[in-house]
N, C-alpha and C. Protein backbone atom coordinates (compact mmCIF):
# COMPACT_ATOMS: atom_id res chain seq x y z
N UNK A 1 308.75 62.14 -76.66
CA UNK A 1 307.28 62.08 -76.57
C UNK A 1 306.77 60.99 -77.51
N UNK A 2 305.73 60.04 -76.93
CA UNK A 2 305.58 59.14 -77.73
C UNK A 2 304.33 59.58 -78.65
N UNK A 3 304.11 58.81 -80.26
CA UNK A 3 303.04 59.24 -81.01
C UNK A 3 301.72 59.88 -80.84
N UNK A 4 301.43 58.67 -79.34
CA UNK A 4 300.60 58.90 -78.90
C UNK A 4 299.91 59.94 -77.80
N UNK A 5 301.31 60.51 -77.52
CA UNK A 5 300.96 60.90 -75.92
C UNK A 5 300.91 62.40 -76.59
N UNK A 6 300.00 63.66 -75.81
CA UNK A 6 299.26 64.70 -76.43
C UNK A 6 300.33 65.37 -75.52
N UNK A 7 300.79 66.73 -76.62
CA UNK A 7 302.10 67.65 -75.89
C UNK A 7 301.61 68.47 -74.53
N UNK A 8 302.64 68.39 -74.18
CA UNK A 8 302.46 69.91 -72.68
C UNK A 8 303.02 71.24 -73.18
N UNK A 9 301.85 72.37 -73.53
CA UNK A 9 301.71 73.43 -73.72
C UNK A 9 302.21 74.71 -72.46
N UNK A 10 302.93 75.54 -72.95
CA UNK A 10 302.87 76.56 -72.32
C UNK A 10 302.82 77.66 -73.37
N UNK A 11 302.00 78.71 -72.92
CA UNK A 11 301.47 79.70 -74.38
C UNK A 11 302.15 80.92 -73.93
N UNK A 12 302.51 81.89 -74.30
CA UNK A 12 303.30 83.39 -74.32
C UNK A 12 302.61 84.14 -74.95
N UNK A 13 301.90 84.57 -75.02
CA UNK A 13 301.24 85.58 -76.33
C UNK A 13 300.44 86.83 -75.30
N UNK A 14 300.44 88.09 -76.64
CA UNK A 14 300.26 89.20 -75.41
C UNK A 14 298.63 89.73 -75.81
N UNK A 15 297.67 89.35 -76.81
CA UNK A 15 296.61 89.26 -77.27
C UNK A 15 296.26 88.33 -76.43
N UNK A 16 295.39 88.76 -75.59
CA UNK A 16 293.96 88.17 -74.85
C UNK A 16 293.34 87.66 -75.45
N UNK A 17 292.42 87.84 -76.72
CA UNK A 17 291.50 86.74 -77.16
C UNK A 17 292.21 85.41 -77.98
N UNK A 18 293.51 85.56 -78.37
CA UNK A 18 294.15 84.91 -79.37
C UNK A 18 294.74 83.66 -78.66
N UNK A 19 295.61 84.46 -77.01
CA UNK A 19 295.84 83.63 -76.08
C UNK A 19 294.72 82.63 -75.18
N UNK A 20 293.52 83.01 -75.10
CA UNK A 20 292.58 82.76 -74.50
C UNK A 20 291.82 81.04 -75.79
N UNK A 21 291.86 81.69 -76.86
CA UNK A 21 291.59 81.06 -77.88
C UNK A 21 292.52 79.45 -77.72
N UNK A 22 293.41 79.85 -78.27
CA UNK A 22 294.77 78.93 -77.77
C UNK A 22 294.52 77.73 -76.73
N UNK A 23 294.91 78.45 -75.55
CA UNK A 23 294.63 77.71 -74.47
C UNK A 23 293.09 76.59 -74.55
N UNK A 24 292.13 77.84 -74.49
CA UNK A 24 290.63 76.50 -75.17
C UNK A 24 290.96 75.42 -76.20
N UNK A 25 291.87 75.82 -77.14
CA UNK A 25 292.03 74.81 -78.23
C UNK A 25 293.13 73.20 -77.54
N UNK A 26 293.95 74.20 -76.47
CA UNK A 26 294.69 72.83 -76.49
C UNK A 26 294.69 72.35 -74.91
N UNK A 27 293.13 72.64 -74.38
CA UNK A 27 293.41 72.15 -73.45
C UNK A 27 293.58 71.01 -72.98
N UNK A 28 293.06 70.32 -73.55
CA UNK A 28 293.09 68.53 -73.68
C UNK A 28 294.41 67.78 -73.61
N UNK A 29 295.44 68.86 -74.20
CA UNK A 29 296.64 68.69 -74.00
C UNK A 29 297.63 68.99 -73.46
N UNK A 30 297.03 70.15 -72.68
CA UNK A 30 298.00 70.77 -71.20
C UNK A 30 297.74 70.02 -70.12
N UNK A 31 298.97 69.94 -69.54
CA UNK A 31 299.28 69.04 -67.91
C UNK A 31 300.37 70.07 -67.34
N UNK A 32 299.82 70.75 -66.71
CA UNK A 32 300.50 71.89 -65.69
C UNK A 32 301.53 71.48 -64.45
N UNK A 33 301.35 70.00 -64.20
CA UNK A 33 302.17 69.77 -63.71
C UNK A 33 303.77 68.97 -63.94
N UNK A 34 303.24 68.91 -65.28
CA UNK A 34 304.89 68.20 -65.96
C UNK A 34 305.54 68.96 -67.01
N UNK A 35 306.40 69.17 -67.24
CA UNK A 35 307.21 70.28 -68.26
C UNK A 35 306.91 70.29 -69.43
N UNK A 36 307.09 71.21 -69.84
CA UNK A 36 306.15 71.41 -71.34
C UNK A 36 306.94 70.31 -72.06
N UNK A 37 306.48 70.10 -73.36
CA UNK A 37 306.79 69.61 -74.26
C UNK A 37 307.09 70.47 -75.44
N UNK A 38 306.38 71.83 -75.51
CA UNK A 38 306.57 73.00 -76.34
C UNK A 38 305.88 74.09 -75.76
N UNK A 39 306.57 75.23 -75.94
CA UNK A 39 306.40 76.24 -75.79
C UNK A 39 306.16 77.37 -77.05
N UNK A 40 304.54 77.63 -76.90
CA UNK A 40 304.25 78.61 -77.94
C UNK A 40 304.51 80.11 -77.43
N UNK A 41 305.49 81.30 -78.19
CA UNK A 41 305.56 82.81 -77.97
C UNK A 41 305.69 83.67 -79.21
N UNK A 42 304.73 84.41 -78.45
CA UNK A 42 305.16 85.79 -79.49
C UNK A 42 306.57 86.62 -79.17
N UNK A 43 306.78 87.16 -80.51
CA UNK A 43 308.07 87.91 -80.19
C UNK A 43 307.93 89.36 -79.43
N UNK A 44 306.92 90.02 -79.08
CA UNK A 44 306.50 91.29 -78.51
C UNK A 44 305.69 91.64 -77.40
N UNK A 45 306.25 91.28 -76.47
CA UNK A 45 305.76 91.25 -75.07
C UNK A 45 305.87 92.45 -74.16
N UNK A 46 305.03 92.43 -73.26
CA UNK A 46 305.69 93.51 -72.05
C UNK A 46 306.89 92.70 -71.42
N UNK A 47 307.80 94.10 -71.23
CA UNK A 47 307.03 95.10 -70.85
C UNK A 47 307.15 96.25 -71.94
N UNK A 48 308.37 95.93 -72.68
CA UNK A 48 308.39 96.87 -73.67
C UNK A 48 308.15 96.35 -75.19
N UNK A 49 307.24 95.20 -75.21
CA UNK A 49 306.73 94.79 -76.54
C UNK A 49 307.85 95.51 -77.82
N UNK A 50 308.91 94.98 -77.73
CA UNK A 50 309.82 95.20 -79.05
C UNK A 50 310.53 93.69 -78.92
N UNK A 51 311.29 92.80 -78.37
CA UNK A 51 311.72 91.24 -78.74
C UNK A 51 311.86 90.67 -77.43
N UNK A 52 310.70 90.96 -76.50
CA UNK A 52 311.45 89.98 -74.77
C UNK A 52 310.82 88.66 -75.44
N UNK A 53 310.19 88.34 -76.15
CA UNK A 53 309.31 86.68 -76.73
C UNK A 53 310.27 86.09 -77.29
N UNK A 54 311.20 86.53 -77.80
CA UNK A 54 311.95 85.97 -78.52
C UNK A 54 313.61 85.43 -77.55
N UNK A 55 313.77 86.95 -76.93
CA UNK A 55 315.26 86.48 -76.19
C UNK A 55 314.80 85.79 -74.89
N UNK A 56 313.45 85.35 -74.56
CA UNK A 56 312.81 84.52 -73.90
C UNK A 56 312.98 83.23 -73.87
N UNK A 57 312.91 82.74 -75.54
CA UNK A 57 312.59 81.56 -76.39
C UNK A 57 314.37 81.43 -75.92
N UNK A 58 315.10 82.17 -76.40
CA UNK A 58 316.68 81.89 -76.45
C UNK A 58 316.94 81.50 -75.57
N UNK A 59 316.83 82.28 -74.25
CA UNK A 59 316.80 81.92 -73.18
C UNK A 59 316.82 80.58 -72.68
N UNK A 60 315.33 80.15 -73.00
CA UNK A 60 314.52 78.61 -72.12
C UNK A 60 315.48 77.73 -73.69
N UNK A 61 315.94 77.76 -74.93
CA UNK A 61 316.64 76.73 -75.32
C UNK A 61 317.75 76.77 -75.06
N UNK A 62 318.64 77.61 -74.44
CA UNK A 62 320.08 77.05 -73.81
C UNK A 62 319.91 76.56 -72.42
N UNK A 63 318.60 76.95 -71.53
CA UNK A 63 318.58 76.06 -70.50
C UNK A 63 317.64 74.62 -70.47
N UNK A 64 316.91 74.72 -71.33
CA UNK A 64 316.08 73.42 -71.59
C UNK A 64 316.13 73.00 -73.40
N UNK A 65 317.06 72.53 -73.47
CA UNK A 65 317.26 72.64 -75.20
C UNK A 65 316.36 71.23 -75.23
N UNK A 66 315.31 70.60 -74.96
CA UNK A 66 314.67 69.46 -75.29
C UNK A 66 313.31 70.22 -75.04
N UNK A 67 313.13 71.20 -74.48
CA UNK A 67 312.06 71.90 -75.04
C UNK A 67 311.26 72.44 -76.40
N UNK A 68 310.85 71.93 -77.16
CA UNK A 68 310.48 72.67 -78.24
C UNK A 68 309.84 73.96 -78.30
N UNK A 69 310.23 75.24 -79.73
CA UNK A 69 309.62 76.62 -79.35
C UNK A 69 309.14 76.66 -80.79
N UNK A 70 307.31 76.74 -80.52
CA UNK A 70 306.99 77.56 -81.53
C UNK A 70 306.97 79.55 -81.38
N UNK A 71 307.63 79.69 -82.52
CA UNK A 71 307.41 81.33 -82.20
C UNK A 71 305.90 81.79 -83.42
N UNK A 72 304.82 82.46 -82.56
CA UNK A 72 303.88 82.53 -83.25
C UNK A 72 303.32 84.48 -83.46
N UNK A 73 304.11 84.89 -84.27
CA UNK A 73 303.87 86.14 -84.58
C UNK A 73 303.62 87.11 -85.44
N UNK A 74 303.45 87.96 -85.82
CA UNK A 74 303.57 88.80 -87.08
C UNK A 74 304.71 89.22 -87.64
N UNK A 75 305.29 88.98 -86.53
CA UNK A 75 306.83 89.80 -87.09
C UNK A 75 307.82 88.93 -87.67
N UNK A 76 308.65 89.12 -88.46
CA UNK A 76 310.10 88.38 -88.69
C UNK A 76 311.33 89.40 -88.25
N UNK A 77 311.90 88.46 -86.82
CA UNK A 77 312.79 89.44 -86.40
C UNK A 77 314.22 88.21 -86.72
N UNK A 78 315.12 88.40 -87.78
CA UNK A 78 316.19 87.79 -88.49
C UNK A 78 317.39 87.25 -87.49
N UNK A 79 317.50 88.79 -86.90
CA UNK A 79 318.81 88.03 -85.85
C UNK A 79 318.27 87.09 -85.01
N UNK A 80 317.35 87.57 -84.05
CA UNK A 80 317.30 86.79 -82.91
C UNK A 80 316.53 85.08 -83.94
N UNK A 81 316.25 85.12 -84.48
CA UNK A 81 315.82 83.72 -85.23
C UNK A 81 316.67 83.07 -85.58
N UNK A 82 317.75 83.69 -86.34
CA UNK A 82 319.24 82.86 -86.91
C UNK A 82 319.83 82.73 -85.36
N UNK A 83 319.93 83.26 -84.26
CA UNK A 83 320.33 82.75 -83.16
C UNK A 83 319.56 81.70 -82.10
N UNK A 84 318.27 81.62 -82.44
CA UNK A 84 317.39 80.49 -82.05
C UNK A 84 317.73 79.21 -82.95
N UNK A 85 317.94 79.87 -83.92
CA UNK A 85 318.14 78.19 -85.06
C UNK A 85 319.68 77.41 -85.27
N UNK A 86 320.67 79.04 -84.37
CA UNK A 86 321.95 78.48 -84.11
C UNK A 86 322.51 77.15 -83.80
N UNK A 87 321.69 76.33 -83.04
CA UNK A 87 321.83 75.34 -82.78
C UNK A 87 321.08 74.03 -83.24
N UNK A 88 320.70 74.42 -84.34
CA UNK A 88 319.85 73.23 -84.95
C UNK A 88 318.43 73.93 -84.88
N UNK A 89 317.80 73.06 -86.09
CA UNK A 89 316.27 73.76 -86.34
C UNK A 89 315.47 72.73 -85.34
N UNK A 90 315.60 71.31 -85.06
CA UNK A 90 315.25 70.06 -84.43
C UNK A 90 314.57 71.08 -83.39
N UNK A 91 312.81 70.89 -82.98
CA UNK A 91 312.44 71.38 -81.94
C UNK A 91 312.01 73.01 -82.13
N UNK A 92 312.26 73.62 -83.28
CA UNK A 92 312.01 75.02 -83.75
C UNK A 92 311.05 75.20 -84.47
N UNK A 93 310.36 76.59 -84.42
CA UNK A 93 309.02 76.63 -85.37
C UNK A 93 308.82 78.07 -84.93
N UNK A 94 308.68 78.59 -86.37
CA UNK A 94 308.29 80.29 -86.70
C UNK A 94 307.11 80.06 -87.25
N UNK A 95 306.35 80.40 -87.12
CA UNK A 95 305.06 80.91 -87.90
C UNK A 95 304.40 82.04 -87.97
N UNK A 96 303.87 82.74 -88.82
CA UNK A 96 303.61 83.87 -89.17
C UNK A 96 301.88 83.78 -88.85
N UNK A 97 301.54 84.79 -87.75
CA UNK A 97 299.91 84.81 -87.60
C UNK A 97 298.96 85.12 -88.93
N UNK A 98 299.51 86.08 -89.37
CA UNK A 98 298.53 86.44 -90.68
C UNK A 98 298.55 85.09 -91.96
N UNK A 99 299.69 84.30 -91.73
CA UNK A 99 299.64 83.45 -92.82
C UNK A 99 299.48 82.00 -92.20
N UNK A 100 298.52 81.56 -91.16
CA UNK A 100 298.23 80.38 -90.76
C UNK A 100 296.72 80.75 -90.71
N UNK A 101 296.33 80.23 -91.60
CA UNK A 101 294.74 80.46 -91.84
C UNK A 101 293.59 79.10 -91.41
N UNK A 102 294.29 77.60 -90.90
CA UNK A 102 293.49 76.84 -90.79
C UNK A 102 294.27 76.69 -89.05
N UNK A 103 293.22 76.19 -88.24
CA UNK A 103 293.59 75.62 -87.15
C UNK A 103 294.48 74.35 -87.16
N UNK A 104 294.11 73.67 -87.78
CA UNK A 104 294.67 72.17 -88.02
C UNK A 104 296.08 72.30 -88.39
N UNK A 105 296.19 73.05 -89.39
CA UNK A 105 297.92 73.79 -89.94
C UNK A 105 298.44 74.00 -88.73
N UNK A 106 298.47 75.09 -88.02
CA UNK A 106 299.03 75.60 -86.44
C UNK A 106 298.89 74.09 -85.45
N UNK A 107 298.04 73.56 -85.58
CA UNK A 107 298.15 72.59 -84.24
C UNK A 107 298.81 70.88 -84.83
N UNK A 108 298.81 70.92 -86.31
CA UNK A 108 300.09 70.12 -87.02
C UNK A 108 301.46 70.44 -86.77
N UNK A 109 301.35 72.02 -87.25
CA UNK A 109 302.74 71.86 -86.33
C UNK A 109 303.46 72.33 -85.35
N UNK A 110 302.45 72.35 -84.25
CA UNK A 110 302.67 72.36 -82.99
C UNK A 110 303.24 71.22 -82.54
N UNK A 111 302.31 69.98 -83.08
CA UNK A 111 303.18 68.62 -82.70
C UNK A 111 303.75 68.24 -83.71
N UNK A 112 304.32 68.86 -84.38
CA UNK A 112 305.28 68.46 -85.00
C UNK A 112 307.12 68.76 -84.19
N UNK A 113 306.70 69.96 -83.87
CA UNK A 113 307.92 70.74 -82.94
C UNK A 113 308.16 70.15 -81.63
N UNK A 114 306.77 69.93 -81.27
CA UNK A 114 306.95 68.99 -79.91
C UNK A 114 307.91 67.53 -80.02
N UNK A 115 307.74 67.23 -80.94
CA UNK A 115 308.23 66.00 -81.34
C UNK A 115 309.74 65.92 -81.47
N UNK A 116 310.34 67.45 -81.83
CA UNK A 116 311.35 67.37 -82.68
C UNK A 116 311.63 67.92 -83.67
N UNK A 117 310.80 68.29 -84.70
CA UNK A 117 310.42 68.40 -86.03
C UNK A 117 310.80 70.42 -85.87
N UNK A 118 310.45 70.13 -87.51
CA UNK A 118 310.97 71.91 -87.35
C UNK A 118 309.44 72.29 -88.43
N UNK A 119 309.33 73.56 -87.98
CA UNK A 119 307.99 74.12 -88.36
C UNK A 119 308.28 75.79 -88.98
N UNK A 120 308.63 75.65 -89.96
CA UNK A 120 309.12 77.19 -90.51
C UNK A 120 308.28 77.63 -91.47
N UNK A 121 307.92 79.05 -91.57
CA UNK A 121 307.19 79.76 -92.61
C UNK A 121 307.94 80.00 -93.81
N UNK A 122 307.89 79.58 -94.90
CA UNK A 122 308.68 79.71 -95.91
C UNK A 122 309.15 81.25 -96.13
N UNK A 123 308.65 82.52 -95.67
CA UNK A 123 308.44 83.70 -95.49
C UNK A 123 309.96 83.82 -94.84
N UNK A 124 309.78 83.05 -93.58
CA UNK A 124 310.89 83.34 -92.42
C UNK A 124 312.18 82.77 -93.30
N UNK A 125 311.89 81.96 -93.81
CA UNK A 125 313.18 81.10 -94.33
C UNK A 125 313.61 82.36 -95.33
N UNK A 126 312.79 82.82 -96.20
CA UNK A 126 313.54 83.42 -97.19
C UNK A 126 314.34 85.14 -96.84
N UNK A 127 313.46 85.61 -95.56
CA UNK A 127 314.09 86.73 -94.87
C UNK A 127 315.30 86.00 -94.30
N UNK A 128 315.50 85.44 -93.56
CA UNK A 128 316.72 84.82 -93.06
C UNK A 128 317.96 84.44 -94.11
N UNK A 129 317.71 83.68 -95.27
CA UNK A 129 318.52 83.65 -96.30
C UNK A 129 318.71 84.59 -96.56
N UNK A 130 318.39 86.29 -96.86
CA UNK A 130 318.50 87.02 -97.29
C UNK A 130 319.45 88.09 -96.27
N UNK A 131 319.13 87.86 -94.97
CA UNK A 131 319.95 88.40 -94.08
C UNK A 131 321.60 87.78 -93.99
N UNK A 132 321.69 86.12 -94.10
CA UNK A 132 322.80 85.80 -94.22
C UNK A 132 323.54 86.29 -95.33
N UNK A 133 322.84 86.34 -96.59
CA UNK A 133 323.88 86.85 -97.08
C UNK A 133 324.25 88.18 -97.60
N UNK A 134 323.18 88.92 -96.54
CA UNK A 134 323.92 90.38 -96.30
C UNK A 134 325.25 90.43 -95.50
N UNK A 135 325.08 90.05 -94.54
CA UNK A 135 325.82 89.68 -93.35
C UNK A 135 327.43 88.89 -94.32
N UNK A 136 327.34 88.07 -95.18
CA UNK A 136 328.24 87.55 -95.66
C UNK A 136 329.02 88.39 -96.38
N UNK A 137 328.40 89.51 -97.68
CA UNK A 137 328.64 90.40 -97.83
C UNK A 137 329.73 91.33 -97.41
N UNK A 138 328.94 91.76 -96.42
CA UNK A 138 329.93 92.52 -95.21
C UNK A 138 330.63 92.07 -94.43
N UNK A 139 330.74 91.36 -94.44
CA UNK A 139 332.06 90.60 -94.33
C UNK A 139 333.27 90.41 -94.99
N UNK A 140 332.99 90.61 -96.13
CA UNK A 140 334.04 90.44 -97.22
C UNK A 140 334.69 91.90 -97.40
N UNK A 141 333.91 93.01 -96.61
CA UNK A 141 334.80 94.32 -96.48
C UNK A 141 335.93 94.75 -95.90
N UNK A 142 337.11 95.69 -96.43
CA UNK A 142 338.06 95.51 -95.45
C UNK A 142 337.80 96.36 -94.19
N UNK A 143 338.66 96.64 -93.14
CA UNK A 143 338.57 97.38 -91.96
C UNK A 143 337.95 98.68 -92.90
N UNK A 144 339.13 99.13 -93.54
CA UNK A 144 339.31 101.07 -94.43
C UNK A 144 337.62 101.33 -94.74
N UNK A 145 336.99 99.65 -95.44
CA UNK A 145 336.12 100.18 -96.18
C UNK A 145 334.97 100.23 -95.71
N UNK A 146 334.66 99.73 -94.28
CA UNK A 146 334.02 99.67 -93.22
C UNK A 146 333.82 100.78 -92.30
N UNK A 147 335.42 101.64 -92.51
CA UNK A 147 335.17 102.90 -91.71
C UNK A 147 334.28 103.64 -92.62
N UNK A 148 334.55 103.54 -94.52
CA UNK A 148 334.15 104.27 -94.80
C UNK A 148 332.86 104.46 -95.20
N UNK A 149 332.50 102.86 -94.97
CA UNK A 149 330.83 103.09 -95.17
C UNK A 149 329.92 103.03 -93.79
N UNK A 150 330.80 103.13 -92.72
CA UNK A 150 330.37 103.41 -91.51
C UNK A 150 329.88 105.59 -91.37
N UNK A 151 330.80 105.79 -92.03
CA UNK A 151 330.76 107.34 -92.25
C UNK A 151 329.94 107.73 -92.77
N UNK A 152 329.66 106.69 -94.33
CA UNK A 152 328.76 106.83 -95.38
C UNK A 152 327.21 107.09 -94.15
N UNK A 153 326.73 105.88 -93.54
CA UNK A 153 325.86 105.64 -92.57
C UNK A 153 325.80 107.14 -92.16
N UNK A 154 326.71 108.11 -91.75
CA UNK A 154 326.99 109.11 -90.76
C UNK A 154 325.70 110.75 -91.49
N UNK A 155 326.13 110.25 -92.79
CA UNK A 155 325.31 111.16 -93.82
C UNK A 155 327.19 112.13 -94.37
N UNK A 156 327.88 111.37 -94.03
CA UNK A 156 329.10 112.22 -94.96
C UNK A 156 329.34 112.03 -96.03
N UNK A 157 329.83 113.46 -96.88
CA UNK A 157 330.47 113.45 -98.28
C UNK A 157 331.50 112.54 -98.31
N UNK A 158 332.31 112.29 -98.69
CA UNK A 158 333.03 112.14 -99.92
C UNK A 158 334.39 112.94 -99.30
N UNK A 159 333.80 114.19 -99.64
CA UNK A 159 335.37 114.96 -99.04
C UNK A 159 335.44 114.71 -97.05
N UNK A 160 334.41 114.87 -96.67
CA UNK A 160 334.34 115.02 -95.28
C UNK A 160 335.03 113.65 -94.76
N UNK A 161 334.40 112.37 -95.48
CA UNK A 161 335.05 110.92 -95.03
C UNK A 161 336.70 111.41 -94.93
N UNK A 162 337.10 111.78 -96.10
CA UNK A 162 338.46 111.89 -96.63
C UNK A 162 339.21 112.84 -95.57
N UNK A 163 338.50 113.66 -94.86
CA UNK A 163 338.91 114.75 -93.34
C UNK A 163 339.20 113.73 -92.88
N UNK A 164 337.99 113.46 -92.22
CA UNK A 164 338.02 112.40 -91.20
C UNK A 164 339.49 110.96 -90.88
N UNK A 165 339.22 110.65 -92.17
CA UNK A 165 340.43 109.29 -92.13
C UNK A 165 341.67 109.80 -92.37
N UNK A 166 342.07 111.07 -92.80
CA UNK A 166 343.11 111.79 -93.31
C UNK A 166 342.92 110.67 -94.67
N UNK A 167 342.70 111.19 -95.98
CA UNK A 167 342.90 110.32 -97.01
C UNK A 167 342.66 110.99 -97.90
N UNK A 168 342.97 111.39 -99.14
CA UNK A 168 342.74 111.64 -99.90
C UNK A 168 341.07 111.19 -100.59
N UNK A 169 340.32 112.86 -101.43
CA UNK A 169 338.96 111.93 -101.34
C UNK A 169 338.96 111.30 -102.83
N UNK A 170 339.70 111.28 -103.45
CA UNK A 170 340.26 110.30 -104.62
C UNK A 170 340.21 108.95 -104.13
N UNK A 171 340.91 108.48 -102.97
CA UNK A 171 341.18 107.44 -102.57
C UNK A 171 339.79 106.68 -101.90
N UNK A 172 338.77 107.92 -101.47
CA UNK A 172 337.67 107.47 -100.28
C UNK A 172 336.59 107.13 -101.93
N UNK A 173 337.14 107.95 -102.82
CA UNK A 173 336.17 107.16 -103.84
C UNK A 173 336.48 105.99 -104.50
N UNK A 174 337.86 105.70 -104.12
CA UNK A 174 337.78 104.08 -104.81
C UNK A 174 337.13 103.32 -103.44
N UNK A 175 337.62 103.63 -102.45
CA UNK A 175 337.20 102.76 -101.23
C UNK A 175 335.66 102.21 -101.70
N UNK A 176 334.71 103.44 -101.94
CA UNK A 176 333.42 103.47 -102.24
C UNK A 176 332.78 102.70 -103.47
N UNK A 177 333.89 103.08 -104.52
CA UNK A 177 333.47 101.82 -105.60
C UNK A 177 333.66 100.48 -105.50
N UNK A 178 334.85 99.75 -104.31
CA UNK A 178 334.65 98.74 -103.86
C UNK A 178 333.71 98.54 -103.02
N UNK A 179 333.23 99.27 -102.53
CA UNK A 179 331.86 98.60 -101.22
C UNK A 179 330.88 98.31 -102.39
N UNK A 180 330.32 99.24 -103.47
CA UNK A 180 329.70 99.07 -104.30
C UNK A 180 330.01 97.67 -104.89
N UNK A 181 330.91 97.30 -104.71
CA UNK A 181 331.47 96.15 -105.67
C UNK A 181 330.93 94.85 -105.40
N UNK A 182 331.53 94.77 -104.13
CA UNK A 182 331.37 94.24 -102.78
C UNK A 182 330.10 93.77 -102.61
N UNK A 183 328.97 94.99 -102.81
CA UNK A 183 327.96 94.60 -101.88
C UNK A 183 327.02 94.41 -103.35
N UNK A 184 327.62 94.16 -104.15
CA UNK A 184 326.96 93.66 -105.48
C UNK A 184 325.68 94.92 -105.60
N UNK A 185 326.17 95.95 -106.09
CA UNK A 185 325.28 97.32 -106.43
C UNK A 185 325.77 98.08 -107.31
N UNK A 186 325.48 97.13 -108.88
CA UNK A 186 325.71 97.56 -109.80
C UNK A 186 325.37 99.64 -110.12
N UNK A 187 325.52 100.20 -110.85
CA UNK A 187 324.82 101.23 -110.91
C UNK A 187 323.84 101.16 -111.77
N UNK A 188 323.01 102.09 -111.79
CA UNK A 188 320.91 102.06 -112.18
C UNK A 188 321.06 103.36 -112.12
N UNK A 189 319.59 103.52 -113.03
CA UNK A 189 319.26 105.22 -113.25
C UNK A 189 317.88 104.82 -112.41
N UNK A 190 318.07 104.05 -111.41
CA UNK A 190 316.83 103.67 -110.77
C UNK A 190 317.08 103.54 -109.06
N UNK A 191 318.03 103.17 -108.94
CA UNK A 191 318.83 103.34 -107.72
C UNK A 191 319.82 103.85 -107.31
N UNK A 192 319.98 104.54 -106.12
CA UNK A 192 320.61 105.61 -105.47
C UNK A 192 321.61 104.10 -104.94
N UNK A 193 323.08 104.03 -105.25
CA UNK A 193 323.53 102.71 -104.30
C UNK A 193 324.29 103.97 -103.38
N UNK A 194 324.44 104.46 -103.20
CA UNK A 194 325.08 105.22 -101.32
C UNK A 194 323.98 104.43 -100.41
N UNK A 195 322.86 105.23 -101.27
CA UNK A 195 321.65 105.10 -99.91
C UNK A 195 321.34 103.52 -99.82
N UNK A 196 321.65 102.54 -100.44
CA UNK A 196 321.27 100.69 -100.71
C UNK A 196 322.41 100.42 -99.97
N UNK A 197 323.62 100.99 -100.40
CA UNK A 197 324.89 100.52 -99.53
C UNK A 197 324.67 100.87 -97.69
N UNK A 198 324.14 101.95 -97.22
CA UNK A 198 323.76 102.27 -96.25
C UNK A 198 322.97 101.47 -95.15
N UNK A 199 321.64 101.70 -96.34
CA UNK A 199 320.67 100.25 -95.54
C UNK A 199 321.33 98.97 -95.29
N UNK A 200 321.96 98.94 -96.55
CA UNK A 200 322.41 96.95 -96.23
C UNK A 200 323.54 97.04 -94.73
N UNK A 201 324.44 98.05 -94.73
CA UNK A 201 325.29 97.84 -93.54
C UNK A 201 324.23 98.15 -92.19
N UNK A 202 323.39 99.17 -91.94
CA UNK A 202 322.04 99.13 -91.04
C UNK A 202 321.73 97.85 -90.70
N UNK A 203 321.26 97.14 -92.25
CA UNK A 203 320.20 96.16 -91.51
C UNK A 203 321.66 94.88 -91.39
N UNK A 204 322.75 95.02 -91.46
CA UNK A 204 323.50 93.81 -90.96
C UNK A 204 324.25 93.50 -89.92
């Protein structure tokens, strides 16, 4: 797209006045008959408004990867974003509705994405860093200690894990002080780490 030439819009959003808004703002720059240049979506659509905006976006960049996608939402959803950005940020853009407060901001970098350019909420960036290196984390667990904080997840003791795997629950408590180890969860008279060790394998 050259400097000059004004992007081709296609909008996704499931708010009527917001979408409606939108569209008025860029109409000057929609041409319905030639392929977008970027595509603005929310991540929560019908029909079941939980992530079709997003595995949408995934979608249209493995079949049109010269498409640019702004994703324009409230939400930060980690996986499906680290799998949108899988392939390069070039052409990508998250932005957070509650934290784009000027028009000019949003429609900067709208063409900025159109262009190429990447358009990220510093918000998104730092949930995403934070997911990788949960994810890295757990990774570094072995199979044993995976069953056993898969169990942990289950709401089991200690002795019950130790049924379960046939193991001694001597043994299911060292397993446990390595996940602790592992998942860097020192002990605190402030935190419960079963229940921190839990969440982190949940949310990874």
């Amino acid at each position: 797209m050259a400097a000059t030439d004004a992007p081709h819009v296609i909008i996704a959003e499931d708010s009527a006045i917001l979408r409606d808004g939108l569209v008025q703002l860029l109409t000057e720059q929609a041409v319905a008959a030639d392929p977008p240049d970027v595509v603005v979506v929310d991540i929560r659509m019908p029909p079941t408004f939980t992530d079709e905006g997003l595995r949408a976006a995934i979608a249209l960049r493995r079949t049109h990867p010269g498409v640019g996608i702004l994703v324009f939402s409230q939400y930060i959803e980690t996986r499906y974003a680290a799998e949108l950005l899988s392939g390069g940020a070039a052409g990508i853009g998250y932005l957070l509705k509650d934290r784009v407060a000027d028009v000019a901001d949003f429609v900067d970098a709208l063409v900025r994405v159109a262009a190429g350019g990447t358009a990220l909420d510093p918000e998104v960036v730092t949930q995403l860093m934070g997911a990788s290196r949960r994810t890295d984390s757990l990774a570094g667990l072995s199979a044993r200690e995976r069953e056993v904080l898969a169990l942990m997840a289950e709401g089991r003791t200690n002795s019950a894990i130790g049924n379960i795997l046939v193991i001694s629950e001597g043994a299911v408590e060292k397993h446990v002080a390595n996940i602790f180890a592992k998942l860097d969860l020192p002990a605190t008279t402030t935190d419960h780490r079963r229940v921190l060790a839990v969440l982190r394998y949940l949310d990874g």
